[in-house]
PDB file of N, CA and C in Angstrom:
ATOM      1  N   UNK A   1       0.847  -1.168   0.000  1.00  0.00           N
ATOM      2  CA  UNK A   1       0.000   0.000   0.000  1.00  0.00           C
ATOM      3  C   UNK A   1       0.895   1.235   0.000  1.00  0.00           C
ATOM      4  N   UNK A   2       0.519   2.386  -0.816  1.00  0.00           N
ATOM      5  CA  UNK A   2       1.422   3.006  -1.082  1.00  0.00           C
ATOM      6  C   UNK A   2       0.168   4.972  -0.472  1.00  0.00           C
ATOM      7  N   UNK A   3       1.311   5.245   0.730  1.00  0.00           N
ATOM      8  CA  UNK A   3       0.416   6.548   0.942  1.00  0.00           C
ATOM      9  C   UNK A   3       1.320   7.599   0.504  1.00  0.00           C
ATOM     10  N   UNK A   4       0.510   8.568   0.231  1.00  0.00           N
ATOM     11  CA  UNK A   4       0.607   9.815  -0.318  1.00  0.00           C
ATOM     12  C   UNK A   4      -0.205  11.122  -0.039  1.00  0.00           C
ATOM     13  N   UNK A   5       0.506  12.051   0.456  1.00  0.00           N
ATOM     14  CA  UNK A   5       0.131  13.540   1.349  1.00  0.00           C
ATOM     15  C   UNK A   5      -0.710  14.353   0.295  1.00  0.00           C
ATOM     16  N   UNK A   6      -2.067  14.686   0.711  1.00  0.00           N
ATOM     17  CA  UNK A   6      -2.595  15.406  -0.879  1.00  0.00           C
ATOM     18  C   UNK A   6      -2.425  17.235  -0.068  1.00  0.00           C
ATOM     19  N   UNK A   7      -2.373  17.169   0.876  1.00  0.00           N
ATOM     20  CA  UNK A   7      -1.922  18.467   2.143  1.00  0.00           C
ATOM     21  C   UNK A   7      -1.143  19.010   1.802  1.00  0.00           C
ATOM     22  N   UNK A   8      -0.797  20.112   1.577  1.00  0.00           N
ATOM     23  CA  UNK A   8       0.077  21.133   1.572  1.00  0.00           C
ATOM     24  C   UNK A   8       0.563  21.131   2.848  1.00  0.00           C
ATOM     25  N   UNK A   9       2.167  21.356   3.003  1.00  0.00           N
ATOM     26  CA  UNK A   9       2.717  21.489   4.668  1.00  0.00           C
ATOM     27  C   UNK A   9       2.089  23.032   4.960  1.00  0.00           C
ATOM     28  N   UNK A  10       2.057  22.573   6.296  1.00  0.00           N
ATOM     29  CA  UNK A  10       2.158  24.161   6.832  1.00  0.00           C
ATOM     30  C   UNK A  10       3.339  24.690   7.289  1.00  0.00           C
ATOM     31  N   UNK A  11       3.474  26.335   7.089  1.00  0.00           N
ATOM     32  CA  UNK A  11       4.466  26.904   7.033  1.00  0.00           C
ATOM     33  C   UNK A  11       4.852  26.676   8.349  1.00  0.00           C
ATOM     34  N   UNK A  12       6.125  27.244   9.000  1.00  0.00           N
ATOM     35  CA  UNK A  12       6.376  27.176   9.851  1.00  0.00           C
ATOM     36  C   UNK A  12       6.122  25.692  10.921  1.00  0.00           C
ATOM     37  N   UNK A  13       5.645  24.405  10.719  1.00  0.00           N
ATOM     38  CA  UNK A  13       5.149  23.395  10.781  1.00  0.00           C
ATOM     39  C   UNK A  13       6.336  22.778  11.769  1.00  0.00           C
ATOM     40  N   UNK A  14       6.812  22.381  13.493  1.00  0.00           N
ATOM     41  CA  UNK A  14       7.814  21.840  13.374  1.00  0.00           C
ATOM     42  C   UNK A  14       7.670  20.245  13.070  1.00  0.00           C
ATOM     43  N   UNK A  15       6.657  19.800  12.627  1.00  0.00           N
ATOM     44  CA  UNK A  15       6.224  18.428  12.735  1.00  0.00           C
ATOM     45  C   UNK A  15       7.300  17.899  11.347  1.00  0.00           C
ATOM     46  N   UNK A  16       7.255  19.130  10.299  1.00  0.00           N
ATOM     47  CA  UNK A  16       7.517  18.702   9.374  1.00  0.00           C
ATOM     48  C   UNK A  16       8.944  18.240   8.723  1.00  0.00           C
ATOM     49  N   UNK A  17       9.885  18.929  10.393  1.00  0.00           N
ATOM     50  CA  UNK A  17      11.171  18.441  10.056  1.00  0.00           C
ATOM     51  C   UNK A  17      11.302  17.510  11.086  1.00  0.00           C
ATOM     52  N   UNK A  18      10.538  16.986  11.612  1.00  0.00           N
ATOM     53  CA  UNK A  18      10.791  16.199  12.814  1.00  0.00           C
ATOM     54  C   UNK A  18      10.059  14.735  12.974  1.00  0.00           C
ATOM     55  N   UNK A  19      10.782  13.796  12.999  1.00  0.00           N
ATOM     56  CA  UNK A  19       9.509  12.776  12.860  1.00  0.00           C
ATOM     57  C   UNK A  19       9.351  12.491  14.195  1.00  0.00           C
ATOM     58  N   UNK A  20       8.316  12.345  14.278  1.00  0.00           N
ATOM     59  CA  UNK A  20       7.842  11.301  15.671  1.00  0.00           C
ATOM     60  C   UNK A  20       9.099  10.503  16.364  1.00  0.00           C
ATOM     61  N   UNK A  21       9.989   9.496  15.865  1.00  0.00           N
ATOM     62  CA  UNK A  21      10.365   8.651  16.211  1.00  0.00           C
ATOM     63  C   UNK A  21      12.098   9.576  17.028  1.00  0.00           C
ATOM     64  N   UNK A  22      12.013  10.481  16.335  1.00  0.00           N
ATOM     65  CA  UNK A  22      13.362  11.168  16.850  1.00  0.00           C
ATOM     66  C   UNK A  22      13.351  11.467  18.105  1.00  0.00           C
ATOM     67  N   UNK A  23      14.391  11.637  18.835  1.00  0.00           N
ATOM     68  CA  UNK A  23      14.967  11.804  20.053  1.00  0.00           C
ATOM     69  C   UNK A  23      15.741  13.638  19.672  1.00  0.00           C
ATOM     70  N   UNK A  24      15.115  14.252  20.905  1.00  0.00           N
ATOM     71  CA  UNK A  24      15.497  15.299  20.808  1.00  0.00           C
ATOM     72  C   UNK A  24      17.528  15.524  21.175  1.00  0.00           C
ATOM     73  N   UNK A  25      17.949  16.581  20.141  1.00  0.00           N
ATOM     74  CA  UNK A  25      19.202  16.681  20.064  1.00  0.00           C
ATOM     75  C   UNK A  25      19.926  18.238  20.251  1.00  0.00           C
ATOM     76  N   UNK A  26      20.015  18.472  21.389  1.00  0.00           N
ATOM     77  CA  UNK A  26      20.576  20.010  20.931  1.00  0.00           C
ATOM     78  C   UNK A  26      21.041  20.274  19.849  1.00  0.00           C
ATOM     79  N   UNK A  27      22.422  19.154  19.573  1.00  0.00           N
ATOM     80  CA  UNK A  27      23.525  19.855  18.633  1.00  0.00           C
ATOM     81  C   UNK A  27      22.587  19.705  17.124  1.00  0.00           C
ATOM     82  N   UNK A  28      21.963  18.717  16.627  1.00  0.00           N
ATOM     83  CA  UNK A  28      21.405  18.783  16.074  1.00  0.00           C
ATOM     84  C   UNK A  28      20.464  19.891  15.820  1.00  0.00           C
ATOM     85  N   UNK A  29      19.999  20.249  16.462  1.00  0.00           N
ATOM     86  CA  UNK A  29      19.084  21.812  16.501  1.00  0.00           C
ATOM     87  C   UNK A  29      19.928  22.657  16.269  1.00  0.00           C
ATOM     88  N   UNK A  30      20.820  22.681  16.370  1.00  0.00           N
ATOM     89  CA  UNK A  30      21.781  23.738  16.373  1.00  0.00           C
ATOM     90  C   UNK A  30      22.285  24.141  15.187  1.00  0.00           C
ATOM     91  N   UNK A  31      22.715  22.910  14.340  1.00  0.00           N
ATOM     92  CA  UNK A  31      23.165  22.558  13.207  1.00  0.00           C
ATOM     93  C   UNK A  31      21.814  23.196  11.870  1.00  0.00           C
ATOM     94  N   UNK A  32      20.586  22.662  12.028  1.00  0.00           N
ATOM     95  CA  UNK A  32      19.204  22.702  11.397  1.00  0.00           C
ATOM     96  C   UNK A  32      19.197  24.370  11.784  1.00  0.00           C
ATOM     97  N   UNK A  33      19.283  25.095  12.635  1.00  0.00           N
ATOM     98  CA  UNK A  33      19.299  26.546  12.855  1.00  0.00           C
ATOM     99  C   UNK A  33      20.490  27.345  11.965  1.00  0.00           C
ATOM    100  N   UNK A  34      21.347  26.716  12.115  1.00  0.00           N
ATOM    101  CA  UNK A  34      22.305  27.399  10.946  1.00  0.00           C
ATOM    102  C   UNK A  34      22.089  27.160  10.024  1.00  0.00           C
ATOM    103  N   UNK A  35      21.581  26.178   9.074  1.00  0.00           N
ATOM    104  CA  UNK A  35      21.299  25.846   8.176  1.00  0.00           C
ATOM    105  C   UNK A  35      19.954  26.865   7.410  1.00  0.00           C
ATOM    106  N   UNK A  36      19.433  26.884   8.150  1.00  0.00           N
ATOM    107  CA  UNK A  36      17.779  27.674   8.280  1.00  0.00           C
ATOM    108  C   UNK A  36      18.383  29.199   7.924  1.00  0.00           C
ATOM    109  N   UNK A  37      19.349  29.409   8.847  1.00  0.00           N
ATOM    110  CA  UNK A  37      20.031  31.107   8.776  1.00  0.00           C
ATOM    111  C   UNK A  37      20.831  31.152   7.276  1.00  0.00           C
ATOM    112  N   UNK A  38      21.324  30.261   6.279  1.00  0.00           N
ATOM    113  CA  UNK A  38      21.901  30.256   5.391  1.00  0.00           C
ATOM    114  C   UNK A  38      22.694  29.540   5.621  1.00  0.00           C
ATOM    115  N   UNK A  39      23.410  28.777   6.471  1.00  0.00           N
ATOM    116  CA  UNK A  39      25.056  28.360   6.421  1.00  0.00           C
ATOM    117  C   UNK A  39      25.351  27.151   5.544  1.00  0.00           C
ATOM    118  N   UNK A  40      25.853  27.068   4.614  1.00  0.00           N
ATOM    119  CA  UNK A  40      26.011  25.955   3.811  1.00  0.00           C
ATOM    120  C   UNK A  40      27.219  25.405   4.331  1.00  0.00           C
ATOM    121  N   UNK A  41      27.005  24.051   4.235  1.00  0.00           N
ATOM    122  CA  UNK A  41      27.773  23.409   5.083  1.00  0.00           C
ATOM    123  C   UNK A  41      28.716  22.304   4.126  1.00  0.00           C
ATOM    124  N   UNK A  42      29.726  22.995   4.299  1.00  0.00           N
ATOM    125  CA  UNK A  42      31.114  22.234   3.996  1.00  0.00           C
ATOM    126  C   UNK A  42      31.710  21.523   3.749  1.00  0.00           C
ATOM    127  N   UNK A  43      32.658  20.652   2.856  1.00  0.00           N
ATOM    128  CA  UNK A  43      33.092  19.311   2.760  1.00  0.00           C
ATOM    129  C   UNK A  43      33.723  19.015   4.303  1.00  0.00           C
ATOM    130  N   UNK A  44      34.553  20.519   4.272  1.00  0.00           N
ATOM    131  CA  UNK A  44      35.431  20.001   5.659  1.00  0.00           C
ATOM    132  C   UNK A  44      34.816  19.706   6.632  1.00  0.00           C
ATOM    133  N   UNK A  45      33.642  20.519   6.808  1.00  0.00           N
ATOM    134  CA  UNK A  45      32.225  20.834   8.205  1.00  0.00           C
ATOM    135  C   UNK A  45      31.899  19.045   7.928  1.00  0.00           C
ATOM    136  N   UNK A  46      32.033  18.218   6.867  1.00  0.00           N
ATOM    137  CA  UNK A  46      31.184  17.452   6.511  1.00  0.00           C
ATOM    138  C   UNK A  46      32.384  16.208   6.858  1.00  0.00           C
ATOM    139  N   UNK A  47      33.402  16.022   6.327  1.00  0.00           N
ATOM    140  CA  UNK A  47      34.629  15.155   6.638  1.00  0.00           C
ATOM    141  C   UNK A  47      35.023  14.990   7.678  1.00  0.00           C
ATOM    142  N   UNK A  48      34.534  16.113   8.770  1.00  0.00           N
ATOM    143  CA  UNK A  48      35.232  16.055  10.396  1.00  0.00           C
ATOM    144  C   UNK A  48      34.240  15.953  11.122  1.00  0.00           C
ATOM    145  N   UNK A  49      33.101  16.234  10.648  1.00  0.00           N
ATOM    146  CA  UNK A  49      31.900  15.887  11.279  1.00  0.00           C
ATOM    147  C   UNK A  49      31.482  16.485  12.625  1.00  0.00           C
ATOM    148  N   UNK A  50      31.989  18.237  11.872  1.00  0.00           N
ATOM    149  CA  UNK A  50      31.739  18.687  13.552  1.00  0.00           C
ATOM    150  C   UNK A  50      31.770  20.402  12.321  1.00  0.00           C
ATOM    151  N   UNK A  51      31.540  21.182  13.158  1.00  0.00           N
ATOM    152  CA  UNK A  51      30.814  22.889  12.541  1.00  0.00           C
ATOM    153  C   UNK A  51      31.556  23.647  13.614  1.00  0.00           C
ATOM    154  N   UNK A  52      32.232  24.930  13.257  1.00  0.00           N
ATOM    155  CA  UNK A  52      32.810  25.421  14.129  1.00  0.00           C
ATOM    156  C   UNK A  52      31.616  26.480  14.001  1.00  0.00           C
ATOM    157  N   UNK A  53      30.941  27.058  14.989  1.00  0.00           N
ATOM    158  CA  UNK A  53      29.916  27.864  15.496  1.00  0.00           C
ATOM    159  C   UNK A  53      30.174  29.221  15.606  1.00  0.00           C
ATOM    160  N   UNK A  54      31.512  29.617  15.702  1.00  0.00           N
ATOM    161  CA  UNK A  54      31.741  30.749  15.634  1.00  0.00           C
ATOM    162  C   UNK A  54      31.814  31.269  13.810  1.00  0.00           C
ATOM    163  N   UNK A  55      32.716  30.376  13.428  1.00  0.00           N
ATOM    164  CA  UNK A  55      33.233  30.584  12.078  1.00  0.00           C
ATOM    165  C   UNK A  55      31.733  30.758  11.366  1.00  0.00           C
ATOM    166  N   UNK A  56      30.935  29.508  11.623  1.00  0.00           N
ATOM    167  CA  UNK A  56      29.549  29.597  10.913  1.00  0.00           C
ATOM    168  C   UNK A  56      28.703  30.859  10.988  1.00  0.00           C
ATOM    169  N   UNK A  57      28.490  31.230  12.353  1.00  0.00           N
ATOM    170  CA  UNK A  57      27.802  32.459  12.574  1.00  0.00           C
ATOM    171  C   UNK A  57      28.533  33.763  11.615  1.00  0.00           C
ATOM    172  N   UNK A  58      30.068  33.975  11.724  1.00  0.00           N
ATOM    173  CA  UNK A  58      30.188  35.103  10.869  1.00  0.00           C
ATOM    174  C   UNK A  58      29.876  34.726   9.244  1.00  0.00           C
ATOM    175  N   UNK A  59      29.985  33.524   8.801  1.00  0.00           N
ATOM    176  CA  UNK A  59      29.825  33.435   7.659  1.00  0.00           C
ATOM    177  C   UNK A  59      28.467  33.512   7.282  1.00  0.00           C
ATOM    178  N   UNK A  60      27.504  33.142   7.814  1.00  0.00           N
ATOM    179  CA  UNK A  60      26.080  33.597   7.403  1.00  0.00           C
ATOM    180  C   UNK A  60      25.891  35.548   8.299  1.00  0.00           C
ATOM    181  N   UNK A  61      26.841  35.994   8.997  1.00  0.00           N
ATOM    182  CA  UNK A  61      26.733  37.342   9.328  1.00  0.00           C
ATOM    183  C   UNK A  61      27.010  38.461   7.663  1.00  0.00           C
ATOM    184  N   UNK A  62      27.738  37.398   6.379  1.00  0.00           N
ATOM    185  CA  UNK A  62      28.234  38.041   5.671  1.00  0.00           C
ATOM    186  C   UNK A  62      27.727  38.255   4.339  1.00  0.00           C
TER     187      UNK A  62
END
């Protein structure tokens, strides 16, 4: 059986990045908030598997 959403999301919706089954994560929130602010995220951000928070913040400051 195959389901399918005929609903438009709602804006601002947090259901819609969040599933049920997740376990709440600061750093994760943290990460999804910069992301949200612009920060595109990096091979290096992505290879080391960690975001320097300062560096990020000025780079979406710019």
């Amino acid at each position: 059986m195959m389901v399918t959403c005929i609903l438009s999301p709602l804006d601002e919706d947090e259901e819609d990045s969040v599933s049920i089954e997740d376990v709440a994560d600061a750093e994760l929130d943290e990460v999804v908030k910069l992301v949200k602010q612009g920060y595109r995220i990096t091979k290096y951000d992505w290879d080391h598997r960690s975001i320097d928070i300062v560096n990020a913040t000025e780079a979406i400051a710019q």
